[in-house]
C-alpha atoms as a PDB file:
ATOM      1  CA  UNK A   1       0.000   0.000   0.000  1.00  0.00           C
ATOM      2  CA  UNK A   2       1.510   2.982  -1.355  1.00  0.00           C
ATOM      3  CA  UNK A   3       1.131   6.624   0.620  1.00  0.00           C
ATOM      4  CA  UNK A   4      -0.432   8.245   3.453  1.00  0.00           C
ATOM      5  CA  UNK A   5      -2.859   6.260   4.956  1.00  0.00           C
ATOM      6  CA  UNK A   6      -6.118   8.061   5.834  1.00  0.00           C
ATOM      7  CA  UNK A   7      -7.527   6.706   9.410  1.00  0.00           C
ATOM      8  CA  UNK A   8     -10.837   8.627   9.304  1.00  0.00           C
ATOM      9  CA  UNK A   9     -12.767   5.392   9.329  1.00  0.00           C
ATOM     10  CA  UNK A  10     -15.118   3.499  12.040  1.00  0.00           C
ATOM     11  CA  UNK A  11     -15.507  -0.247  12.364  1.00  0.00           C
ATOM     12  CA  UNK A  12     -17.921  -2.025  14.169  1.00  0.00           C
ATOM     13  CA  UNK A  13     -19.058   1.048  16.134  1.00  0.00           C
ATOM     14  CA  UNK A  14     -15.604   1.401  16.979  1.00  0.00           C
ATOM     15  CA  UNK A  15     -13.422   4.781  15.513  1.00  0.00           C
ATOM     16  CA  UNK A  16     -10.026   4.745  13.891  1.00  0.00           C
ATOM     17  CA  UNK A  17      -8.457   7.572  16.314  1.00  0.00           C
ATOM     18  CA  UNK A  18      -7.200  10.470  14.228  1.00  0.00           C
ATOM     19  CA  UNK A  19      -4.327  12.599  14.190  1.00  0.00           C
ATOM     20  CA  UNK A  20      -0.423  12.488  13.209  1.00  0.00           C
ATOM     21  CA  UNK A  21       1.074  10.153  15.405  1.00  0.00           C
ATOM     22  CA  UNK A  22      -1.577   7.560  14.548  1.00  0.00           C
ATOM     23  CA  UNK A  23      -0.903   8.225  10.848  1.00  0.00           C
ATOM     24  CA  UNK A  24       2.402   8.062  11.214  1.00  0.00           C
ATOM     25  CA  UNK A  25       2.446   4.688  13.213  1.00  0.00           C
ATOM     26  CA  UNK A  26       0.117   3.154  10.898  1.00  0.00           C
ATOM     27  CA  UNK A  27       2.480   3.982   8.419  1.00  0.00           C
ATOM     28  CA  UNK A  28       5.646   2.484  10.127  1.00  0.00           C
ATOM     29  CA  UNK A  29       3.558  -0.314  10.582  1.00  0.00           C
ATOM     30  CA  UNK A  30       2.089  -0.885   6.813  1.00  0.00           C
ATOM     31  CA  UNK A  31       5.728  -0.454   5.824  1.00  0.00           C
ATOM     32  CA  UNK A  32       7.526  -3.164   8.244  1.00  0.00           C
ATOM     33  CA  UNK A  33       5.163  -5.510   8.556  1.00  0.00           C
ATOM     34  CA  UNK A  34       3.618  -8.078   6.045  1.00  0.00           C
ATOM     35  CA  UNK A  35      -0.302  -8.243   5.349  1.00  0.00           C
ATOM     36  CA  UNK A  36      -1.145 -11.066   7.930  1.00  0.00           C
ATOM     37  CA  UNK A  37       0.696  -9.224  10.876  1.00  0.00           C
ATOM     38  CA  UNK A  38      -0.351  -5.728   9.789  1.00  0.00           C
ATOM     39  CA  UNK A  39      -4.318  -6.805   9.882  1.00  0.00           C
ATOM     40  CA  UNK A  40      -3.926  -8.852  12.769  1.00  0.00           C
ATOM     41  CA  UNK A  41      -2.581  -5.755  14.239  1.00  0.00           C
ATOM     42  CA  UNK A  42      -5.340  -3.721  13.445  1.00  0.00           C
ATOM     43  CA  UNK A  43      -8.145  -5.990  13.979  1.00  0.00           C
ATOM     44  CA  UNK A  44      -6.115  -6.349  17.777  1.00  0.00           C
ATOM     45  CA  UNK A  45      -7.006  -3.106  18.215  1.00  0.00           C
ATOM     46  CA  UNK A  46     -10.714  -3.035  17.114  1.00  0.00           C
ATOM     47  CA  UNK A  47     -11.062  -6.129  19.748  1.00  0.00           C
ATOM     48  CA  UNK A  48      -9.477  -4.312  22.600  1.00  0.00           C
ATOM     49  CA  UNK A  49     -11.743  -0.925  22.072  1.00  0.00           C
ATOM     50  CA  UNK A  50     -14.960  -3.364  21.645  1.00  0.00           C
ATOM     51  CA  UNK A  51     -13.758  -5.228  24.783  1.00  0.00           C
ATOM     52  CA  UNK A  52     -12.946  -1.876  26.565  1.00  0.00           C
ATOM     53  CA  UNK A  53     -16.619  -0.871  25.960  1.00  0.00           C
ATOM     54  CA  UNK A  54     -18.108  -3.966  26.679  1.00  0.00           C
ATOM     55  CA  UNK A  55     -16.141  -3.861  30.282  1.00  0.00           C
ATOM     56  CA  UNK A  56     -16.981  -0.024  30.680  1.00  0.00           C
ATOM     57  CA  UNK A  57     -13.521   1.145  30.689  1.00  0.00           C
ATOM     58  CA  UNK A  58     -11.909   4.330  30.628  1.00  0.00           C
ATOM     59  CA  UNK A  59      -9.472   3.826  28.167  1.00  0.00           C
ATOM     60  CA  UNK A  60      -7.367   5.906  25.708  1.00  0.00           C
ATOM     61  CA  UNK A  61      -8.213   5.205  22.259  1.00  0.00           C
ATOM     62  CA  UNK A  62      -5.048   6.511  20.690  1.00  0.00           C
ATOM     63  CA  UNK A  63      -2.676   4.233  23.258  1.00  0.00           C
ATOM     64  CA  UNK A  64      -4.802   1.454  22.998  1.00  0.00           C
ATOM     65  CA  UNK A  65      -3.509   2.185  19.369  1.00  0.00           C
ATOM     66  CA  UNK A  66      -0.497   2.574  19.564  1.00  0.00           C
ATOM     67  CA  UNK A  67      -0.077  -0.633  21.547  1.00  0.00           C
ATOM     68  CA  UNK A  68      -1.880  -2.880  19.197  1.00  0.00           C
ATOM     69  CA  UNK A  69       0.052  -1.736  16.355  1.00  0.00           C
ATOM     70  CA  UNK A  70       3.726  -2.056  17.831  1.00  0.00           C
ATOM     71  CA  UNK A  71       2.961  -5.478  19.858  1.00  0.00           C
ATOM     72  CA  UNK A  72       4.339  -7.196  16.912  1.00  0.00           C
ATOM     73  CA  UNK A  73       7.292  -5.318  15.390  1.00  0.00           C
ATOM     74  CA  UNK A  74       9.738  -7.416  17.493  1.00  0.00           C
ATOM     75  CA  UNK A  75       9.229 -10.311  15.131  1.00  0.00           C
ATOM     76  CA  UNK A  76      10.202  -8.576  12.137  1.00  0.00           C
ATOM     77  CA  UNK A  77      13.888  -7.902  10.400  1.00  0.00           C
ATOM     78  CA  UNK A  78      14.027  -3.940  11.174  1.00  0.00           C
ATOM     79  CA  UNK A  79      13.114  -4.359  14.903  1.00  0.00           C
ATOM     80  CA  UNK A  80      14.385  -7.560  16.368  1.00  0.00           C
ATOM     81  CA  UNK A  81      17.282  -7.471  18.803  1.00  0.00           C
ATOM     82  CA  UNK A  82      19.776 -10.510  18.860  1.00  0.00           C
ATOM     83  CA  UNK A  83      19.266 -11.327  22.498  1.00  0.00           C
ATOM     84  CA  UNK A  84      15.624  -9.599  23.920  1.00  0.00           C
ATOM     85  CA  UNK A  85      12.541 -11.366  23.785  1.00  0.00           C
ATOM     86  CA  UNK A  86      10.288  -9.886  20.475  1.00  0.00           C
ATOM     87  CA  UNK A  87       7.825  -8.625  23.125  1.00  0.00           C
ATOM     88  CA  UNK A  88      10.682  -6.262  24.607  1.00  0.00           C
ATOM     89  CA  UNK A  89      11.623  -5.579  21.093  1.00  0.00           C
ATOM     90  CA  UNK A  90       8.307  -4.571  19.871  1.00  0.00           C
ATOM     91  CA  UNK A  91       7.606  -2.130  23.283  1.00  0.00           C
ATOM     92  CA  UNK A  92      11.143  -0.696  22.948  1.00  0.00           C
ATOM     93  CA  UNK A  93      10.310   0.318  19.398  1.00  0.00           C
ATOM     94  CA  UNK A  94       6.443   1.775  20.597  1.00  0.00           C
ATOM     95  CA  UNK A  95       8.796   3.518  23.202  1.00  0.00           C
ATOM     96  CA  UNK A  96      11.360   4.917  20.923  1.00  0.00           C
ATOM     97  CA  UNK A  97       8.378   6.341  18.673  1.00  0.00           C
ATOM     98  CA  UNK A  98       5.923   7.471  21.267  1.00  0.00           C
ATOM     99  CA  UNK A  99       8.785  10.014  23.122  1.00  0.00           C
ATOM    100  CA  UNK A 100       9.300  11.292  18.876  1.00  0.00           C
ATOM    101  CA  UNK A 101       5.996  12.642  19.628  1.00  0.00           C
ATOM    102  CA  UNK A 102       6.104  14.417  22.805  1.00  0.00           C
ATOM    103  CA  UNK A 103       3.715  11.591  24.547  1.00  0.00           C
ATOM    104  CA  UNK A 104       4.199  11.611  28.606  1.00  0.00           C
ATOM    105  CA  UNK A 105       6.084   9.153  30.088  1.00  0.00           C
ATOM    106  CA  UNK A 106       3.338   7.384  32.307  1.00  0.00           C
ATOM    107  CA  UNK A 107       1.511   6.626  28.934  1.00  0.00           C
ATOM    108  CA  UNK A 108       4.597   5.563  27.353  1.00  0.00           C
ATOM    109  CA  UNK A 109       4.917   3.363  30.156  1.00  0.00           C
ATOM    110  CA  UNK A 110       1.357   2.084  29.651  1.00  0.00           C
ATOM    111  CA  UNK A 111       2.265   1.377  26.008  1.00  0.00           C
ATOM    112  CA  UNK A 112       5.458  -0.731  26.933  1.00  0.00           C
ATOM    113  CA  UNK A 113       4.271  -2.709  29.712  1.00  0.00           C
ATOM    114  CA  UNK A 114       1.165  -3.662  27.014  1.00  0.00           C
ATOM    115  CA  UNK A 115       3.117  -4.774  24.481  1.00  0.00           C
ATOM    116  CA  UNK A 116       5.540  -6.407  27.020  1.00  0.00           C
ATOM    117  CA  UNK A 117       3.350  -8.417  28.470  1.00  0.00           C
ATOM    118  CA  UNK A 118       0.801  -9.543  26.119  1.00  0.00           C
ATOM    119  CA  UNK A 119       1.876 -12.969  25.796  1.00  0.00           C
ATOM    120  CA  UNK A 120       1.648 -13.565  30.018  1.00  0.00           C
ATOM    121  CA  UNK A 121      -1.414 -14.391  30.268  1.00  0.00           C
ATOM    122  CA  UNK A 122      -3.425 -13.731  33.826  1.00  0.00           C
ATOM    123  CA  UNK A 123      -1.312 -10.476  34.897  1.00  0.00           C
ATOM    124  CA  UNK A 124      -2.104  -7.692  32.275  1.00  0.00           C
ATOM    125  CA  UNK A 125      -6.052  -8.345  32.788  1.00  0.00           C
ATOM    126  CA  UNK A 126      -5.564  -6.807  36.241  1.00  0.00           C
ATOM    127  CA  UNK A 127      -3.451  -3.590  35.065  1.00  0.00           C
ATOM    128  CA  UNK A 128      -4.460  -0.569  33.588  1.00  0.00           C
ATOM    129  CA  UNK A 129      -6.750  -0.374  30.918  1.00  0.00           C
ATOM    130  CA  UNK A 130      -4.292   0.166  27.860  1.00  0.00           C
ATOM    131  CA  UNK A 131      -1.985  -2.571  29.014  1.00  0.00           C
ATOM    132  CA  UNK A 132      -5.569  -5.227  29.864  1.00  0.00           C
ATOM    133  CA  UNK A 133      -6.966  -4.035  26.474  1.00  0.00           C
ATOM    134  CA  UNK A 134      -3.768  -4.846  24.171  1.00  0.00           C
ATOM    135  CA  UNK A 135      -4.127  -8.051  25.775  1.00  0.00           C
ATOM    136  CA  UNK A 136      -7.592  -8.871  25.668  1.00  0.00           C
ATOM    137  CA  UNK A 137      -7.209  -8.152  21.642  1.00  0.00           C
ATOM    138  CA  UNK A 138      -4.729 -10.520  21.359  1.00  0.00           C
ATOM    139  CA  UNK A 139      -6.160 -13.616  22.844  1.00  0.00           C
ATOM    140  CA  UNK A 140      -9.535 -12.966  20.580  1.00  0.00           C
ATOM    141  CA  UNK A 141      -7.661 -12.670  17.654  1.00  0.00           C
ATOM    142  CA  UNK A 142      -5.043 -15.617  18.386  1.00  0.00           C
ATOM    143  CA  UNK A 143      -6.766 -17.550  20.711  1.00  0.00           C
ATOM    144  CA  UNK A 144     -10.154 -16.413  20.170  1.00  0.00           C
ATOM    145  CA  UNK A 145     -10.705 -16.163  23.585  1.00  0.00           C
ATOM    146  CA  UNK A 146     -13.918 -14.375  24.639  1.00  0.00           C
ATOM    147  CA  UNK A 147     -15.123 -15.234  20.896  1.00  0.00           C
ATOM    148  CA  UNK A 148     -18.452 -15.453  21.809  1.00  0.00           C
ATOM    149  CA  UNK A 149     -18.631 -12.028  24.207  1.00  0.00           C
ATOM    150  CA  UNK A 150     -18.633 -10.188  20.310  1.00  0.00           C
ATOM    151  CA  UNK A 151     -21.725 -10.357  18.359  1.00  0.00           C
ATOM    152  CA  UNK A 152     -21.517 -12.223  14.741  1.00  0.00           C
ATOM    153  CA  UNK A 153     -21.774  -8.550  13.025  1.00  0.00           C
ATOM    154  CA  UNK A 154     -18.948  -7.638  15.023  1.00  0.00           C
ATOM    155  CA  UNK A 155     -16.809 -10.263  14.031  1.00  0.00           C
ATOM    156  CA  UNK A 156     -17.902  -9.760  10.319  1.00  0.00           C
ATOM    157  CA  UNK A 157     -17.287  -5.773  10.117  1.00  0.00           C
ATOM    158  CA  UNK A 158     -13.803  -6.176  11.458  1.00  0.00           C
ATOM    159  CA  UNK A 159     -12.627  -8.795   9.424  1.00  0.00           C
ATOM    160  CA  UNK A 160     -14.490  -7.862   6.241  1.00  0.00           C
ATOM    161  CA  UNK A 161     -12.421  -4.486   7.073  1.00  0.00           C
ATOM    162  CA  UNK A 162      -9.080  -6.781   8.094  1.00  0.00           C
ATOM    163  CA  UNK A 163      -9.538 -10.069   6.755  1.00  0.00           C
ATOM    164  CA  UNK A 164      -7.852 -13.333   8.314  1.00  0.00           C
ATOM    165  CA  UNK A 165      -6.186 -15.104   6.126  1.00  0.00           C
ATOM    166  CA  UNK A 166      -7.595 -18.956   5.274  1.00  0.00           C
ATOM    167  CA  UNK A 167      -4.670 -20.374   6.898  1.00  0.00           C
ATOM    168  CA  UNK A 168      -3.668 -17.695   9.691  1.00  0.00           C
ATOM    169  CA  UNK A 169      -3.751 -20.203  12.769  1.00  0.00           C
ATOM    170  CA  UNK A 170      -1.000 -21.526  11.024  1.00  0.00           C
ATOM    171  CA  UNK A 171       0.670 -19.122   9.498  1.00  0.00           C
ATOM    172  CA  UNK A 172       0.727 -17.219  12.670  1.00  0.00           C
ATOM    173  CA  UNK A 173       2.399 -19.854  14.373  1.00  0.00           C
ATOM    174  CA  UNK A 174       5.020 -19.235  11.673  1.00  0.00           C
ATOM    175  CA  UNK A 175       5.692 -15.806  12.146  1.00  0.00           C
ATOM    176  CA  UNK A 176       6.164 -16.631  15.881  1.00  0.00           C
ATOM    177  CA  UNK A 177       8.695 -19.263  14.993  1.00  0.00           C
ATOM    178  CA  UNK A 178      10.892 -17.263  12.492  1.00  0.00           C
ATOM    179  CA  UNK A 179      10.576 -14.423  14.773  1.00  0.00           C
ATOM    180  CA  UNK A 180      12.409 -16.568  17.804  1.00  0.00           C
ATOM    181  CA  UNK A 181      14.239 -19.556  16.268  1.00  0.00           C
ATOM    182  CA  UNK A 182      17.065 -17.450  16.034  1.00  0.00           C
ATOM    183  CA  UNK A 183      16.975 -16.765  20.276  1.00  0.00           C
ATOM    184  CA  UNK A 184      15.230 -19.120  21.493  1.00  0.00           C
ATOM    185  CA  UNK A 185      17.010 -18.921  24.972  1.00  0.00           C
ATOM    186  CA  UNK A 186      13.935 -15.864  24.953  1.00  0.00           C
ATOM    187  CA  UNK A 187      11.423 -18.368  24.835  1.00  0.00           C
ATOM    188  CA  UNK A 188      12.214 -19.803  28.314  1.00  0.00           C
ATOM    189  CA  UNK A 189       8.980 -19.598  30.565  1.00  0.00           C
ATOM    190  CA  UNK A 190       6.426 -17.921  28.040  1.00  0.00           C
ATOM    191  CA  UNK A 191       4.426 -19.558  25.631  1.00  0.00           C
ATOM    192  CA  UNK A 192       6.856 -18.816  22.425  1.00  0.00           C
ATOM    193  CA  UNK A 193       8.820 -21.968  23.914  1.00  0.00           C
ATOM    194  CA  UNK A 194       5.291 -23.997  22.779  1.00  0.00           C
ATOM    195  CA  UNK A 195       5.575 -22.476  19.169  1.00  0.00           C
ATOM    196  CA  UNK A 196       9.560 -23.655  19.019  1.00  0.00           C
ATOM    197  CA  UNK A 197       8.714 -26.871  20.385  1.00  0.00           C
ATOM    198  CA  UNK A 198       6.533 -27.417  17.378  1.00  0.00           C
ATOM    199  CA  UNK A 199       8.213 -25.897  14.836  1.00  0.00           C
ATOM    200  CA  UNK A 200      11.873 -26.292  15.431  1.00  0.00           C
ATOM    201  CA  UNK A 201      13.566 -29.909  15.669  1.00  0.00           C
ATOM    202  CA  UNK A 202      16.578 -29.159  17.427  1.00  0.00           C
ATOM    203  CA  UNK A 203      14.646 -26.938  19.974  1.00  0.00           C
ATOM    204  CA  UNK A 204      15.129 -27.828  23.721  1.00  0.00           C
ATOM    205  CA  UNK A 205      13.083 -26.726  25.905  1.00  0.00           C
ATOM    206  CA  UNK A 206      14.624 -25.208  29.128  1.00  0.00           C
ATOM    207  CA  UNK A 207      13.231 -26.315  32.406  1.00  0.00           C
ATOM    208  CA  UNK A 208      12.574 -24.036  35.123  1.00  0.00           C
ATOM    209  CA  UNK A 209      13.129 -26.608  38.184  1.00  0.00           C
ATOM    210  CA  UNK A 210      16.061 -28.339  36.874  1.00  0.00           C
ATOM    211  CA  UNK A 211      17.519 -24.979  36.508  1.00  0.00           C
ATOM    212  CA  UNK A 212      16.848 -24.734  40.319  1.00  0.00           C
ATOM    213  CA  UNK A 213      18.408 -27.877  41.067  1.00  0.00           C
ATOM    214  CA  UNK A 214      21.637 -27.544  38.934  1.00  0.00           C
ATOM    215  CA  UNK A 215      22.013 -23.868  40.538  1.00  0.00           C
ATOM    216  CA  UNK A 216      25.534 -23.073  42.402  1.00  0.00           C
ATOM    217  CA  UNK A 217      23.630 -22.847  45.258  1.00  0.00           C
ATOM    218  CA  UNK A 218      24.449 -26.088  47.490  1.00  0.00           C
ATOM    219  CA  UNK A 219      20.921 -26.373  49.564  1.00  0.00           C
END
């Protein structure tokens, strides 16, 4: 997709937030990332503003964007570190773009921590909104978790806006891999150590009590 993107748009009830920073980040985005992880990006979003109004939150539209967009960018070439797990990668990047733009730190903050921690399932539910939100998105659109908490229209406007791919469960499992083959010493004690396990042969998974027991320690 070729040129400025225009954002003044509403899907499912829910609306696009507007201004230059959003642009700008949807931009980034469309740029770096392929077609399955841009849409799944944006349809991430649309879940976590439809679950934010289901729940009655207070929530931030334009962070809740911000954090939906960026969760991935850790798995691609132009943002992955050799040694950080992509989650880090992907907030570090929100981070580094988000203080470009003036944003305050406690919402930067809010940003990272979302995109941080939106593969650890039962912590980020009880945390601020942005960082629950970012979340919640994520486990609809991966997991489909909560499917049935969004009406069938729902479901249909978003991905008639942001379609899923006929194969995404398994080509998202892919991205996952090729986004931590390379480290998978990052994988130990989330769930990228499942996607590894499955994908990668020579993968060993490491094992938090015999890590315990091996330990210098001598009792």
């Amino acid at each position: 997709m070729n040129g400025s993107l225009h954002l003044l748009e509403t899907v499912a009830g829910i609306r696009v937030p507007d201004s230059a920073m959003v642009r700008a980040a949807t931009q980034l985005v469309r740029d770096t990332e392929d077609d399955l992880l841009y849409n799944h990006s944006r349809r991430v979003f649309f879940w976590g503003a439809l679950t934010g109004d289901r729940r009655k939150l207070k929530y931030d539209p334009e962070l809740l964007y911000m954090g939906a967009m960026f969760h991935d960018m850790g798995l691609t070439d132009a943002y992955a570190s050799k040694d950080l797990r992509f989650e880090v990668d992907g907030a570090n990047a929100a981070r580094d773009f988000l203080k470009s733009y003036g944003v305050p730190e406690r919402d930067i903050e809010d940003v990272w921590t979302s995109i941080a921690l939106h593969t650890t399932p039962g912590v980020p539910e009880h945390m601020r909104p942005t960082i629950a939100l970012v979340t919640a998105g994520v486990e609809m659109d991966v997991l489909g978790l909560a499917y049935d908490e969004f009406t069938p229209e729902q479901r249909e406007h978003v991905c008639a806006h942001h379609p899923r791919e006929h194969n995404f469960k398994e080509a998202v499992i892919d991205h996952f891999a090729e986004g931590t083959i390379r480290k998978p010493q990052t994988t130990f004690g989330n769930v990228k150590a499942d996607v590894l396990a499955l994908k990668d042969p020579n993968y060993k998974r490491m094992n938090f009590c015999s890590i315990i027991l091996t330990s210098p320690w001598q009792h």
